[in-house]
Structure formats: C-alpha cells, structure tokens
PDB file of N, CA and C in Angstrom:
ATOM      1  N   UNK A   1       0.816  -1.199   0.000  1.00  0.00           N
ATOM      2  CA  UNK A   1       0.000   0.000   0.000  1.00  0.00           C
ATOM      3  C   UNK A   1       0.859   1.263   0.000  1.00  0.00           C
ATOM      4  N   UNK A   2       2.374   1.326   0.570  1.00  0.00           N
ATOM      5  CA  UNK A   2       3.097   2.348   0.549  1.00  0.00           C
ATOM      6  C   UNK A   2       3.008   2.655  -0.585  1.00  0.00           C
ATOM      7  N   UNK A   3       3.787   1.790  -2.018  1.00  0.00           N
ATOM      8  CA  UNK A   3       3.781   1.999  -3.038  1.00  0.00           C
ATOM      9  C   UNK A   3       2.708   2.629  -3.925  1.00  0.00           C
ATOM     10  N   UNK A   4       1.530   1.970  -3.343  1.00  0.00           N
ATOM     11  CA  UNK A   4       0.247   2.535  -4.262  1.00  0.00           C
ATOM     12  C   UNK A   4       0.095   4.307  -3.708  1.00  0.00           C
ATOM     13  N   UNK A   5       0.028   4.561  -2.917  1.00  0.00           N
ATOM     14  CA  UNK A   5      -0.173   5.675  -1.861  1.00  0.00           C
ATOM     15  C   UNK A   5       1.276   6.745  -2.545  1.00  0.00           C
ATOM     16  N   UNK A   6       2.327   6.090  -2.374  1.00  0.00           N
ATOM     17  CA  UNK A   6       3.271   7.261  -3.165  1.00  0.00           C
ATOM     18  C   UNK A   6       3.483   7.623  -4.461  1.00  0.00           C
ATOM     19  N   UNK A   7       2.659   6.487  -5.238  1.00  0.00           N
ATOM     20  CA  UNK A   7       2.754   6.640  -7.005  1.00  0.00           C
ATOM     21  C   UNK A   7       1.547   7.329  -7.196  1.00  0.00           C
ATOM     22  N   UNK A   8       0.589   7.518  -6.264  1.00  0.00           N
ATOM     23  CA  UNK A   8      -0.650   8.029  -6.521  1.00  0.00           C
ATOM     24  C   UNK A   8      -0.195   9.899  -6.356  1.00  0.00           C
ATOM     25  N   UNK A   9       0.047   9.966  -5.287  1.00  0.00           N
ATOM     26  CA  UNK A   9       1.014  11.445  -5.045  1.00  0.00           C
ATOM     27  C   UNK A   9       1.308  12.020  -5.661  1.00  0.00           C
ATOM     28  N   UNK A  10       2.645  11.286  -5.784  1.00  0.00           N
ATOM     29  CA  UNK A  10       3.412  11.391  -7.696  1.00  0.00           C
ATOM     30  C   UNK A  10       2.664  12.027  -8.655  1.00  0.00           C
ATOM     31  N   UNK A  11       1.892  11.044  -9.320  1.00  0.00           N
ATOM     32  CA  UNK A  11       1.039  11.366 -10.271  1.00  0.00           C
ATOM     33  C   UNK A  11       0.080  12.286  -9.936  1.00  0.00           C
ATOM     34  N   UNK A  12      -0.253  12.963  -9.143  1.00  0.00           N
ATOM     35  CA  UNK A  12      -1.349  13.681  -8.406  1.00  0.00           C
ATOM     36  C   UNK A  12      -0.128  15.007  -8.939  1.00  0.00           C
ATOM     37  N   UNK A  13       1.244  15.438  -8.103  1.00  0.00           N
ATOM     38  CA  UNK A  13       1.241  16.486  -8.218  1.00  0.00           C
ATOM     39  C   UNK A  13       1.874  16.343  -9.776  1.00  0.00           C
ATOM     40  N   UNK A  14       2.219  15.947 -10.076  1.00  0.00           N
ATOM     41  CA  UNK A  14       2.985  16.004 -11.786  1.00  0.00           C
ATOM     42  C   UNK A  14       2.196  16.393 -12.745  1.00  0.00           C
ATOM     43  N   UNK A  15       0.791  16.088 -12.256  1.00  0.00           N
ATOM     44  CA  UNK A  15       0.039  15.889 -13.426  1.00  0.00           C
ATOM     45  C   UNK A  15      -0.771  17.545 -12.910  1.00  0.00           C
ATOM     46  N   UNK A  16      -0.190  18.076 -12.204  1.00  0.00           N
ATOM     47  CA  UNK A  16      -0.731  19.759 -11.564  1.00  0.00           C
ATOM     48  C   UNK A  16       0.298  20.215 -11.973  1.00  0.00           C
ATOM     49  N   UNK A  17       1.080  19.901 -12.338  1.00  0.00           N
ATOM     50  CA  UNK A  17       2.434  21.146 -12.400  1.00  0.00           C
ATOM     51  C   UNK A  17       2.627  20.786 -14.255  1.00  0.00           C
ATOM     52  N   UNK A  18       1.697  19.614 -15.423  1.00  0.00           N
ATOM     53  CA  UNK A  18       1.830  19.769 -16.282  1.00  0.00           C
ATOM     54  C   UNK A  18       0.392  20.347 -16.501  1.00  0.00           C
ATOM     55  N   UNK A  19      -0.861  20.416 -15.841  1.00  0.00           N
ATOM     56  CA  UNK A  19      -1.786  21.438 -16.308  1.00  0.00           C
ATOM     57  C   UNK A  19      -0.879  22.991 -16.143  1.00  0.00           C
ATOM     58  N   UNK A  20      -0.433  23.199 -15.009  1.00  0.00           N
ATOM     59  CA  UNK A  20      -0.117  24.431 -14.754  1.00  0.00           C
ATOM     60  C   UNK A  20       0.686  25.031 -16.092  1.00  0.00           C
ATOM     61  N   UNK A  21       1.951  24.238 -16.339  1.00  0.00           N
ATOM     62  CA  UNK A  21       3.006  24.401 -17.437  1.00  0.00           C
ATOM     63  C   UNK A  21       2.106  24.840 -18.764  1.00  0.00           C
ATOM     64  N   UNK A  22       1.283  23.610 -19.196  1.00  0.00           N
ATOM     65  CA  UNK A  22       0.930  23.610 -20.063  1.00  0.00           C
ATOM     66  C   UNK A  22      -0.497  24.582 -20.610  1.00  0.00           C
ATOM     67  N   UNK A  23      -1.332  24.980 -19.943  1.00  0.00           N
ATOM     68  CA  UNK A  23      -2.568  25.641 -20.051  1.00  0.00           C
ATOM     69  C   UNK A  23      -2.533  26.531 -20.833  1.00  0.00           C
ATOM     70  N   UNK A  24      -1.982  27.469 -20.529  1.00  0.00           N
ATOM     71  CA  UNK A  24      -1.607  28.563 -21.895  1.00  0.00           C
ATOM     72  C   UNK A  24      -1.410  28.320 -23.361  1.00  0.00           C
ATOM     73  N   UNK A  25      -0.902  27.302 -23.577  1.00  0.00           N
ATOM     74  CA  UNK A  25      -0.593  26.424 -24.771  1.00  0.00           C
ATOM     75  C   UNK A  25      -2.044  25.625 -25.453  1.00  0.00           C
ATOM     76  N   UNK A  26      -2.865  25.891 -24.581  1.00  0.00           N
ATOM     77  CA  UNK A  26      -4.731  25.355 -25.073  1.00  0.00           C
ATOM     78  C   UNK A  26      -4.221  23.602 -24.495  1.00  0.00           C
ATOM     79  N   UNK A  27      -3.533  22.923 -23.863  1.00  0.00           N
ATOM     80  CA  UNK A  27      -3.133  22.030 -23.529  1.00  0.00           C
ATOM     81  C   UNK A  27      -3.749  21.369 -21.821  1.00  0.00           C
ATOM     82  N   UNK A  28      -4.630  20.626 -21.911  1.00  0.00           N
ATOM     83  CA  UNK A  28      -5.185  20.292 -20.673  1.00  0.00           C
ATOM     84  C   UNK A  28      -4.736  19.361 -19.998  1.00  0.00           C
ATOM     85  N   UNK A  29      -4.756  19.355 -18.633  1.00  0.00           N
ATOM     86  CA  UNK A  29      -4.254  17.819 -18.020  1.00  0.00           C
ATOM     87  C   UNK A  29      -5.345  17.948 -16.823  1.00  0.00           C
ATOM     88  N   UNK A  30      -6.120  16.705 -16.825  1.00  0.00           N
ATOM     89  CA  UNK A  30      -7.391  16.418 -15.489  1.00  0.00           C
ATOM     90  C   UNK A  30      -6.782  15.478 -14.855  1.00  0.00           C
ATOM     91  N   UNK A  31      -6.929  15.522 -13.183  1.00  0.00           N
ATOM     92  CA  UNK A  31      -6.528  14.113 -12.907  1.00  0.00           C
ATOM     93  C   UNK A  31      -7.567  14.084 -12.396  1.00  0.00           C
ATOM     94  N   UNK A  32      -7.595  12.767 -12.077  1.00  0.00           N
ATOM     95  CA  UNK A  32      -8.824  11.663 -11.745  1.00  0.00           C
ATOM     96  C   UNK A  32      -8.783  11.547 -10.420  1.00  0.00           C
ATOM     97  N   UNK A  33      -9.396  11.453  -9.286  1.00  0.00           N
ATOM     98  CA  UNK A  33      -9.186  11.153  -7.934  1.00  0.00           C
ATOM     99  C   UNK A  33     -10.452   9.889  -8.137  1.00  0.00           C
ATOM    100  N   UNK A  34     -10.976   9.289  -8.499  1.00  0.00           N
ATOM    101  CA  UNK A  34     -12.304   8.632  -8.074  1.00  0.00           C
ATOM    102  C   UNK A  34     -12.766   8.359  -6.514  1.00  0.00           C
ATOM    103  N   UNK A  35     -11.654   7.832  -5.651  1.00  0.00           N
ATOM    104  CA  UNK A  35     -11.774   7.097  -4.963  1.00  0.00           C
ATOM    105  C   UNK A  35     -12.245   5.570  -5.189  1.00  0.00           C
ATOM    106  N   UNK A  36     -13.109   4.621  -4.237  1.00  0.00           N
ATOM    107  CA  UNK A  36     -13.616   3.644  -4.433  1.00  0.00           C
ATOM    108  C   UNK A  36     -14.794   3.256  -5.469  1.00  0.00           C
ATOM    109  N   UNK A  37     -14.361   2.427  -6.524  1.00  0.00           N
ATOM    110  CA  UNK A  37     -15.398   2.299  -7.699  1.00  0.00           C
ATOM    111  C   UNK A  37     -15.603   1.185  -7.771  1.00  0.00           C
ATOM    112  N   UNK A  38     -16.880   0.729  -7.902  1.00  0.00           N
ATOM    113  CA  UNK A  38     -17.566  -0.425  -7.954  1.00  0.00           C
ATOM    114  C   UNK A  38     -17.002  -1.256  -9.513  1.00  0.00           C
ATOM    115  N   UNK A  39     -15.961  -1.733  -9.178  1.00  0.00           N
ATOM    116  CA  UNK A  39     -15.601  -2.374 -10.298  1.00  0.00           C
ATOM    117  C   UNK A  39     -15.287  -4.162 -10.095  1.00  0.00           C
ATOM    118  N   UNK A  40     -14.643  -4.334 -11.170  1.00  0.00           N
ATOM    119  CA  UNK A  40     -14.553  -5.975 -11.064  1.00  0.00           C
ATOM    120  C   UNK A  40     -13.429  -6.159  -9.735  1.00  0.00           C
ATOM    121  N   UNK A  41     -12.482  -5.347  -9.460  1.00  0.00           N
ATOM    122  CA  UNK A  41     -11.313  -5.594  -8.701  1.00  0.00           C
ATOM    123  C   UNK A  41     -12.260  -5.707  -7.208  1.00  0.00           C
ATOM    124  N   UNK A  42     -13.503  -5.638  -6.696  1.00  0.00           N
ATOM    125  CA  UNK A  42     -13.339  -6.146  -5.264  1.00  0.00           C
ATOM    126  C   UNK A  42     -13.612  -7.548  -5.385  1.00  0.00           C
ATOM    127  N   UNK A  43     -14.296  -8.190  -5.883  1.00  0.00           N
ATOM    128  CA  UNK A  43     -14.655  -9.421  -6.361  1.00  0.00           C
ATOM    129  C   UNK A  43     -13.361  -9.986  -6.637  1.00  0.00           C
ATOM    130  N   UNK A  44     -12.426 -10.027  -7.604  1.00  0.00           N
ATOM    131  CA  UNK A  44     -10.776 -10.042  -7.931  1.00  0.00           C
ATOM    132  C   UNK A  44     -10.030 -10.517  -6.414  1.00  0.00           C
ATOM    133  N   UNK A  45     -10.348  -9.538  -5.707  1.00  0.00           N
ATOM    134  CA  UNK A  45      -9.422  -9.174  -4.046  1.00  0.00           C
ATOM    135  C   UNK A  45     -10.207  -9.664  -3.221  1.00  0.00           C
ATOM    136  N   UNK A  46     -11.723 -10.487  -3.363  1.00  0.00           N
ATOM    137  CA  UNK A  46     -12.322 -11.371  -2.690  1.00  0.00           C
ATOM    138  C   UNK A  46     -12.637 -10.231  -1.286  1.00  0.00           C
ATOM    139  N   UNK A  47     -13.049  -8.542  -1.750  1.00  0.00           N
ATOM    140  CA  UNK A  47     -13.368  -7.978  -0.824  1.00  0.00           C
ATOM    141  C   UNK A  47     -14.825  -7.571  -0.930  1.00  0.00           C
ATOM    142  N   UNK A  48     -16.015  -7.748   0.306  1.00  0.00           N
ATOM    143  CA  UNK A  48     -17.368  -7.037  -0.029  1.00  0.00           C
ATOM    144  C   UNK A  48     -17.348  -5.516   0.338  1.00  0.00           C
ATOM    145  N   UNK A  49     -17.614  -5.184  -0.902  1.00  0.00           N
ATOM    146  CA  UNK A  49     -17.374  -4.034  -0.814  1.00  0.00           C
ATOM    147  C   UNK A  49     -18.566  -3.084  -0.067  1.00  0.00           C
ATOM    148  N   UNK A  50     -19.356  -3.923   0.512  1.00  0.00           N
ATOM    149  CA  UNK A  50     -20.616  -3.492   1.440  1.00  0.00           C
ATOM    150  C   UNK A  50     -20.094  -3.320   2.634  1.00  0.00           C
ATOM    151  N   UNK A  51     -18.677  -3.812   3.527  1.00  0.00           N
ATOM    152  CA  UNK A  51     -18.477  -3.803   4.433  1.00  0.00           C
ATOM    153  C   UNK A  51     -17.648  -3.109   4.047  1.00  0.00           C
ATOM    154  N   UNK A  52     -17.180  -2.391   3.602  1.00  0.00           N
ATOM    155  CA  UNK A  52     -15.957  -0.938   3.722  1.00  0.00           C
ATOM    156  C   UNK A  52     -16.449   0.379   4.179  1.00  0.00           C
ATOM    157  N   UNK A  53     -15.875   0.718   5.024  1.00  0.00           N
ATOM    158  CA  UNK A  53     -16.055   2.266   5.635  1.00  0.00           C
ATOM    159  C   UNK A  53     -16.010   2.877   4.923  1.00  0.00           C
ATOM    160  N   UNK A  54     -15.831   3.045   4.021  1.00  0.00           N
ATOM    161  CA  UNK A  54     -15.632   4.270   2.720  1.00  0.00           C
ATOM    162  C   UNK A  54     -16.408   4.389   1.771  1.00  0.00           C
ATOM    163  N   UNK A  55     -16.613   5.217   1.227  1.00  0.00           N
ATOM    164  CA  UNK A  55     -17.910   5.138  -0.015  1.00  0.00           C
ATOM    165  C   UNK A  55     -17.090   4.710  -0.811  1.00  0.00           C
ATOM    166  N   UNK A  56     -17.898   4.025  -1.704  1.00  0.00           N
ATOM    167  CA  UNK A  56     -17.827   3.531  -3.133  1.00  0.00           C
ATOM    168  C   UNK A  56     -18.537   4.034  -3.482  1.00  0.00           C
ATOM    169  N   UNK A  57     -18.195   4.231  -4.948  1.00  0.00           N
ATOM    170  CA  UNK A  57     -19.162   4.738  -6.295  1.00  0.00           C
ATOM    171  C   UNK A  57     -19.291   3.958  -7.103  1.00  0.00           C
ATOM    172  N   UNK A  58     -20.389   4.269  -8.244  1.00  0.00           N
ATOM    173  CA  UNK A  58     -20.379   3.577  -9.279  1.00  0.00           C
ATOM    174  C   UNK A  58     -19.949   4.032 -10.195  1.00  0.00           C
ATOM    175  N   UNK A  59     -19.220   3.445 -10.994  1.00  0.00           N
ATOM    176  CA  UNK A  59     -18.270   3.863 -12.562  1.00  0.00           C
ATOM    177  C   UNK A  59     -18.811   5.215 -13.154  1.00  0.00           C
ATOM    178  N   UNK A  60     -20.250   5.154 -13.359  1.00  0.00           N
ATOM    179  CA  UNK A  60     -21.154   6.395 -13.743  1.00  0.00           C
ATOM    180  C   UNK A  60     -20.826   7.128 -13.675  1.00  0.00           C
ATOM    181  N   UNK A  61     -21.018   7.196 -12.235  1.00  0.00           N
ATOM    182  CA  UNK A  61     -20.685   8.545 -11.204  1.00  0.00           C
ATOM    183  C   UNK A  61     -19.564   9.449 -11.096  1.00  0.00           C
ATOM    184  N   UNK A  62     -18.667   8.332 -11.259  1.00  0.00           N
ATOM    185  CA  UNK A  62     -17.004   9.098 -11.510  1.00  0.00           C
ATOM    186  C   UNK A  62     -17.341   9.683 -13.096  1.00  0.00           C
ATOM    187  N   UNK A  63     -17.200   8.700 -13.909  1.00  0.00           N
ATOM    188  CA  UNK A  63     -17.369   9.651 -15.279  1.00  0.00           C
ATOM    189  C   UNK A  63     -18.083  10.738 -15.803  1.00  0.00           C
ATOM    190  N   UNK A  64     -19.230  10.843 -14.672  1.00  0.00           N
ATOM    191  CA  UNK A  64     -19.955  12.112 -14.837  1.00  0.00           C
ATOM    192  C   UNK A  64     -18.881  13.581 -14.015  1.00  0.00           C
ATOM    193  N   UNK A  65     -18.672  13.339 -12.727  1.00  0.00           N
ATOM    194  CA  UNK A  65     -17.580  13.521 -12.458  1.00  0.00           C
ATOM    195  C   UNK A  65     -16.627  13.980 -12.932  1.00  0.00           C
ATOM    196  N   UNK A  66     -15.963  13.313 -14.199  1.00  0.00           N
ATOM    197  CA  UNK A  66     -14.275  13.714 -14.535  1.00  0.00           C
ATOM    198  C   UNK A  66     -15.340  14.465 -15.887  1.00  0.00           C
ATOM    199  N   UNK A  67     -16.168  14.069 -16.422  1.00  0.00           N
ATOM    200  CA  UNK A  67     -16.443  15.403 -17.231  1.00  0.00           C
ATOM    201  C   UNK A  67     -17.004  16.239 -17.115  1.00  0.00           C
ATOM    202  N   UNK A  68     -17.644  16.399 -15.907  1.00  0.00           N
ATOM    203  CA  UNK A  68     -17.692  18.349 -15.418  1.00  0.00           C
ATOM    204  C   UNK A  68     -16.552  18.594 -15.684  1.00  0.00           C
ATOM    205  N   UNK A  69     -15.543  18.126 -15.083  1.00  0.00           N
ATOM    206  CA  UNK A  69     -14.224  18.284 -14.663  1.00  0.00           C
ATOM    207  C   UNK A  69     -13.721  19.236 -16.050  1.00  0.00           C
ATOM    208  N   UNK A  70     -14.068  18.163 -16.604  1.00  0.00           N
ATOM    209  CA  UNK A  70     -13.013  18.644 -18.138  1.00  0.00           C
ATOM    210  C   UNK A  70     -13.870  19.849 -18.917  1.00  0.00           C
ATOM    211  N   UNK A  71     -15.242  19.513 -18.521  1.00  0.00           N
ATOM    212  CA  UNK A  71     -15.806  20.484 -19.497  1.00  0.00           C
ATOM    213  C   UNK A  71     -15.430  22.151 -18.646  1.00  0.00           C
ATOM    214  N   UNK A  72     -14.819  22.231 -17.497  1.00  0.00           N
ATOM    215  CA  UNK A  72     -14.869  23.105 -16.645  1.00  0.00           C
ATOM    216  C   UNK A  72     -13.264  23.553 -16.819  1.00  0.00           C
ATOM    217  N   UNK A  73     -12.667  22.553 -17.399  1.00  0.00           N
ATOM    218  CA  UNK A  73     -10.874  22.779 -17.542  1.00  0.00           C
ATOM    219  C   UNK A  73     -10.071  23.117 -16.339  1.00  0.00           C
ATOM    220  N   UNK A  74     -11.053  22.433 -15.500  1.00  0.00           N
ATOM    221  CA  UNK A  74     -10.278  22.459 -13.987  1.00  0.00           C
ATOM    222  C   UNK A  74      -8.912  20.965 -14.042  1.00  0.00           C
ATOM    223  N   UNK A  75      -7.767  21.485 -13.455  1.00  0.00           N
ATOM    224  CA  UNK A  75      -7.227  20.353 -12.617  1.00  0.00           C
ATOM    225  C   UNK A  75      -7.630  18.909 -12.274  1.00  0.00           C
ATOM    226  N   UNK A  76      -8.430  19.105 -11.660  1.00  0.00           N
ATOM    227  CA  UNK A  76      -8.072  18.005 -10.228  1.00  0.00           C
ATOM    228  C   UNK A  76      -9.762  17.927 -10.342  1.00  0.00           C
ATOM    229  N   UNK A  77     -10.193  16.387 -10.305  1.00  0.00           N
ATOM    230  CA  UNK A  77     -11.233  16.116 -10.456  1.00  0.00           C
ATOM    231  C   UNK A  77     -11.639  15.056  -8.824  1.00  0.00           C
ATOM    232  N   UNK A  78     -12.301  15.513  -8.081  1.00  0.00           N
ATOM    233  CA  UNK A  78     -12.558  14.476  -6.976  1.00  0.00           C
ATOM    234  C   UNK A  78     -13.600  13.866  -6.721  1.00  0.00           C
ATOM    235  N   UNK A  79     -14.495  12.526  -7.313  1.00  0.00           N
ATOM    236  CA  UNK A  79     -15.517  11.971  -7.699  1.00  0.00           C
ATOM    237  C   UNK A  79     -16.549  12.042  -6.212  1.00  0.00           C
ATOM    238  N   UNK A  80     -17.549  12.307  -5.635  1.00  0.00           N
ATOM    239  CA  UNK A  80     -18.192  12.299  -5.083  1.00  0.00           C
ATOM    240  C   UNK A  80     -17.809  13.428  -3.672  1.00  0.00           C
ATOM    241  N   UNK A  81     -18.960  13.589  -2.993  1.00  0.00           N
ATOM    242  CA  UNK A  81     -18.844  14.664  -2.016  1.00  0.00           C
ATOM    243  C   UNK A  81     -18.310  13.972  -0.914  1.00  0.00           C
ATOM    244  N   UNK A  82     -18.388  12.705  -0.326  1.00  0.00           N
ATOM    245  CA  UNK A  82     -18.021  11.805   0.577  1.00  0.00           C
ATOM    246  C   UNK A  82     -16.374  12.047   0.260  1.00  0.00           C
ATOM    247  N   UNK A  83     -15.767  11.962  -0.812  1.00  0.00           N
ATOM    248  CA  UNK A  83     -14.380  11.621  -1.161  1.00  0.00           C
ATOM    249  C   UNK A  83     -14.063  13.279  -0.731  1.00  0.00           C
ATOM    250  N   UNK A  84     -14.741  14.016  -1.748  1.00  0.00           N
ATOM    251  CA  UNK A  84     -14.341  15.658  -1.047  1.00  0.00           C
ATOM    252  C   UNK A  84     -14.066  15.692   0.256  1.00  0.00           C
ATOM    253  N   UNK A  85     -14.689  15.525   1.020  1.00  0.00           N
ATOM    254  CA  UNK A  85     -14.788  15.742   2.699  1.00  0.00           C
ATOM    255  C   UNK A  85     -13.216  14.904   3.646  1.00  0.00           C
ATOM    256  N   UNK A  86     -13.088  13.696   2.594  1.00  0.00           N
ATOM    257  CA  UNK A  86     -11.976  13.158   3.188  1.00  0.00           C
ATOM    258  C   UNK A  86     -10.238  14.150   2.911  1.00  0.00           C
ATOM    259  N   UNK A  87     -10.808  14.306   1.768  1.00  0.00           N
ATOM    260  CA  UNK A  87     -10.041  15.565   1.207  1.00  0.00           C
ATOM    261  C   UNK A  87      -9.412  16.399   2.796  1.00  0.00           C
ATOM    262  N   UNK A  88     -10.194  17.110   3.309  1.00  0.00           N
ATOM    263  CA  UNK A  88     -10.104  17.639   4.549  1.00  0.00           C
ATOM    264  C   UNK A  88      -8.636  17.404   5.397  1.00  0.00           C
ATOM    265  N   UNK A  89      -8.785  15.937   5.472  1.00  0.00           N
ATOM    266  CA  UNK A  89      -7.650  15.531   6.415  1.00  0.00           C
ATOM    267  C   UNK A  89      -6.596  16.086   6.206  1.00  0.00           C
ATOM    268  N   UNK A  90      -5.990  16.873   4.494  1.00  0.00           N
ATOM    269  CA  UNK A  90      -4.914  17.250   4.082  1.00  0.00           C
ATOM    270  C   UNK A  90      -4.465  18.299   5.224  1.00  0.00           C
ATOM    271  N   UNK A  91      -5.311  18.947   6.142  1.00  0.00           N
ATOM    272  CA  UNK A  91      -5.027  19.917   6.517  1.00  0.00           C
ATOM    273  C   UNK A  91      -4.691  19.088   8.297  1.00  0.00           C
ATOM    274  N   UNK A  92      -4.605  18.032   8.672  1.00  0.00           N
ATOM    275  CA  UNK A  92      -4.582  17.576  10.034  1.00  0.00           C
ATOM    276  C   UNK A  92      -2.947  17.412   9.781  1.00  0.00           C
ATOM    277  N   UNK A  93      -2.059  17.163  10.747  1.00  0.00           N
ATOM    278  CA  UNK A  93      -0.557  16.575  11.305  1.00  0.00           C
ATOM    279  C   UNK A  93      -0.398  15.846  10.477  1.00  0.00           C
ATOM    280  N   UNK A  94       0.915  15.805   9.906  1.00  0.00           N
ATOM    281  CA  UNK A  94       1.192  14.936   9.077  1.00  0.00           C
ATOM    282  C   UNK A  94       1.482  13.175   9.814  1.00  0.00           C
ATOM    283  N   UNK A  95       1.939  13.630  10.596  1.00  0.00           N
ATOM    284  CA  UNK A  95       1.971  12.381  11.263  1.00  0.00           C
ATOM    285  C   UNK A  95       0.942  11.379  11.764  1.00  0.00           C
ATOM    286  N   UNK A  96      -0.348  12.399  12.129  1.00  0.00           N
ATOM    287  CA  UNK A  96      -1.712  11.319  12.342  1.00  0.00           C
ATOM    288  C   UNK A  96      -2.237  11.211  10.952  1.00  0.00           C
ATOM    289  N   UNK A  97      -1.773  11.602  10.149  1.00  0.00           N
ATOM    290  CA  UNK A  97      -2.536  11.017   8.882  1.00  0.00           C
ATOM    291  C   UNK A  97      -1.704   9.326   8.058  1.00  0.00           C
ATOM    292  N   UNK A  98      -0.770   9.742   8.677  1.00  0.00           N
ATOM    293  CA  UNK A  98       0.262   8.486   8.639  1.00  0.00           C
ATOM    294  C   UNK A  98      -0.199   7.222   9.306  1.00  0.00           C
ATOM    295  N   UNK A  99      -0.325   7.591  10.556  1.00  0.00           N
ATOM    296  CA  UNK A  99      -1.402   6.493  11.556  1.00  0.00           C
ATOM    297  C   UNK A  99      -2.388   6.389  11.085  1.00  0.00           C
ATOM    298  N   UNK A 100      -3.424   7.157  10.918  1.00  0.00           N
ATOM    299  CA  UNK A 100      -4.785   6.853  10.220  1.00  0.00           C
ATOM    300  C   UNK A 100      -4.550   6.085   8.925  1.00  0.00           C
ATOM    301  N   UNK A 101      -3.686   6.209   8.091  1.00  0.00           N
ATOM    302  CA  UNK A 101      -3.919   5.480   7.166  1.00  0.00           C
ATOM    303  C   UNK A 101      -2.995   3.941   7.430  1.00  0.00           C
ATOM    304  N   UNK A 102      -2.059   4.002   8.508  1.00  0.00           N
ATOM    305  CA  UNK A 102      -1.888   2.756   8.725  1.00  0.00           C
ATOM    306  C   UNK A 102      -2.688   2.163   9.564  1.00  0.00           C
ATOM    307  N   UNK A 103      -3.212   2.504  10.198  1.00  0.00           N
ATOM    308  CA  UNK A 103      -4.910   1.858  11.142  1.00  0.00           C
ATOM    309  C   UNK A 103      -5.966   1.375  10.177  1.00  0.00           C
ATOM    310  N   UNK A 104      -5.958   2.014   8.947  1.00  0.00           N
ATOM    311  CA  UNK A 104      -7.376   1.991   8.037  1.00  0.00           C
ATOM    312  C   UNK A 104      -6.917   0.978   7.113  1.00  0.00           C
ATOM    313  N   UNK A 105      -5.318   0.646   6.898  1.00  0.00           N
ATOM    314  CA  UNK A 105      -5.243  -0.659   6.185  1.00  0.00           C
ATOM    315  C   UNK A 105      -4.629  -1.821   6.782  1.00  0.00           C
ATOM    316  N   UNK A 106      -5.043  -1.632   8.135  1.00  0.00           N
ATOM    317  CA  UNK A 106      -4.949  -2.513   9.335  1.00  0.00           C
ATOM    318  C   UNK A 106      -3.808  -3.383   9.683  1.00  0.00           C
ATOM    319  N   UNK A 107      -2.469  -1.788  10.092  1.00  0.00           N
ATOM    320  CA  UNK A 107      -1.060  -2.074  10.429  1.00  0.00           C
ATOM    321  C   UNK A 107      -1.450  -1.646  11.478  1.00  0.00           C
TER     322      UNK A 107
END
C-alpha cells in the first residue's frame, strides 16, 4: 500500500504542475481522484465491498464527475462529495494522517 499511496502522489502532483506548465498552450491535463469504484477488482481481491467504511461509487458517477471536470478545464477532479470531505484531512498533522492510514489498512 506504501507503493500505491506514493505513485498516486506522484502522479497527483505532476500531473498539476503539467496542467499548470501547459494551459496557456490550449493544452489540458485532469486528474482523476475517483476514490472507491464499484468495479470488477473487489470481487478479484475477494473484498465485499458493502463492508468498507468508505464510499464507493459507481463507474457512472465518476465519469460524470471527470467530465464536469473537463468540461470546466479544472485540474483536479474528486468523484463524489463523501471523497471531497476526506479531502479535509490534508489539513490535520502529518503524522496522524500516517497512523490513520496505517490503522485503516490494518497495520
């Protein structure tokens, strides 16, 4: 999960600093945040995805989602209001967000 969690980052700010670069140029870059999407991978990972604390969405939902997004030529696209709100935490200790997320994938 480290790995997934720091390539996600990665790609989170890279892909802000090539909208930023690039915008002027009529050149767009959206990223995607979905969060949890009702896809084939919980079934795959033998997880019910009825028992997760976290919202899930449905595929829909995100794609309606990433094209406001685009039709709006914003950045940073974050699929549902539940996922917004988690958003929040950016602003708590860096260090309890470290714990929280090693508590939430049950280290």
């Amino acid at each position: 999960m480290a790995v997934f969690a720091a390539t996600n980052a990665y790609v989170l700010h890279w892909s802000e600093a090539l909208h930023a670069e690039l915008h002027a140029e009529g050149i767009y870059v959206l990223t995607l945040c979905p969060g949890a999407t009702t896809t084939g991978f919980f079934d795959a990972a033998a997880i019910d995805a009825a028992q997760l604390w976290f919202p899930v969405q449905p595929p829909e939902a995100v794609v309606q989602s990433a094209l406001r997004a685009w039709d709006s030529r914003k950045a940073l696209a974050i699929s549902g209001w539940k996922n917004r709100l988690l958003v929040l935490g950016r602003f708590a200790p860096r260090g309890l967000l470290v714990r929280m997320s090693a508590v939430m994938m049950g280290h």
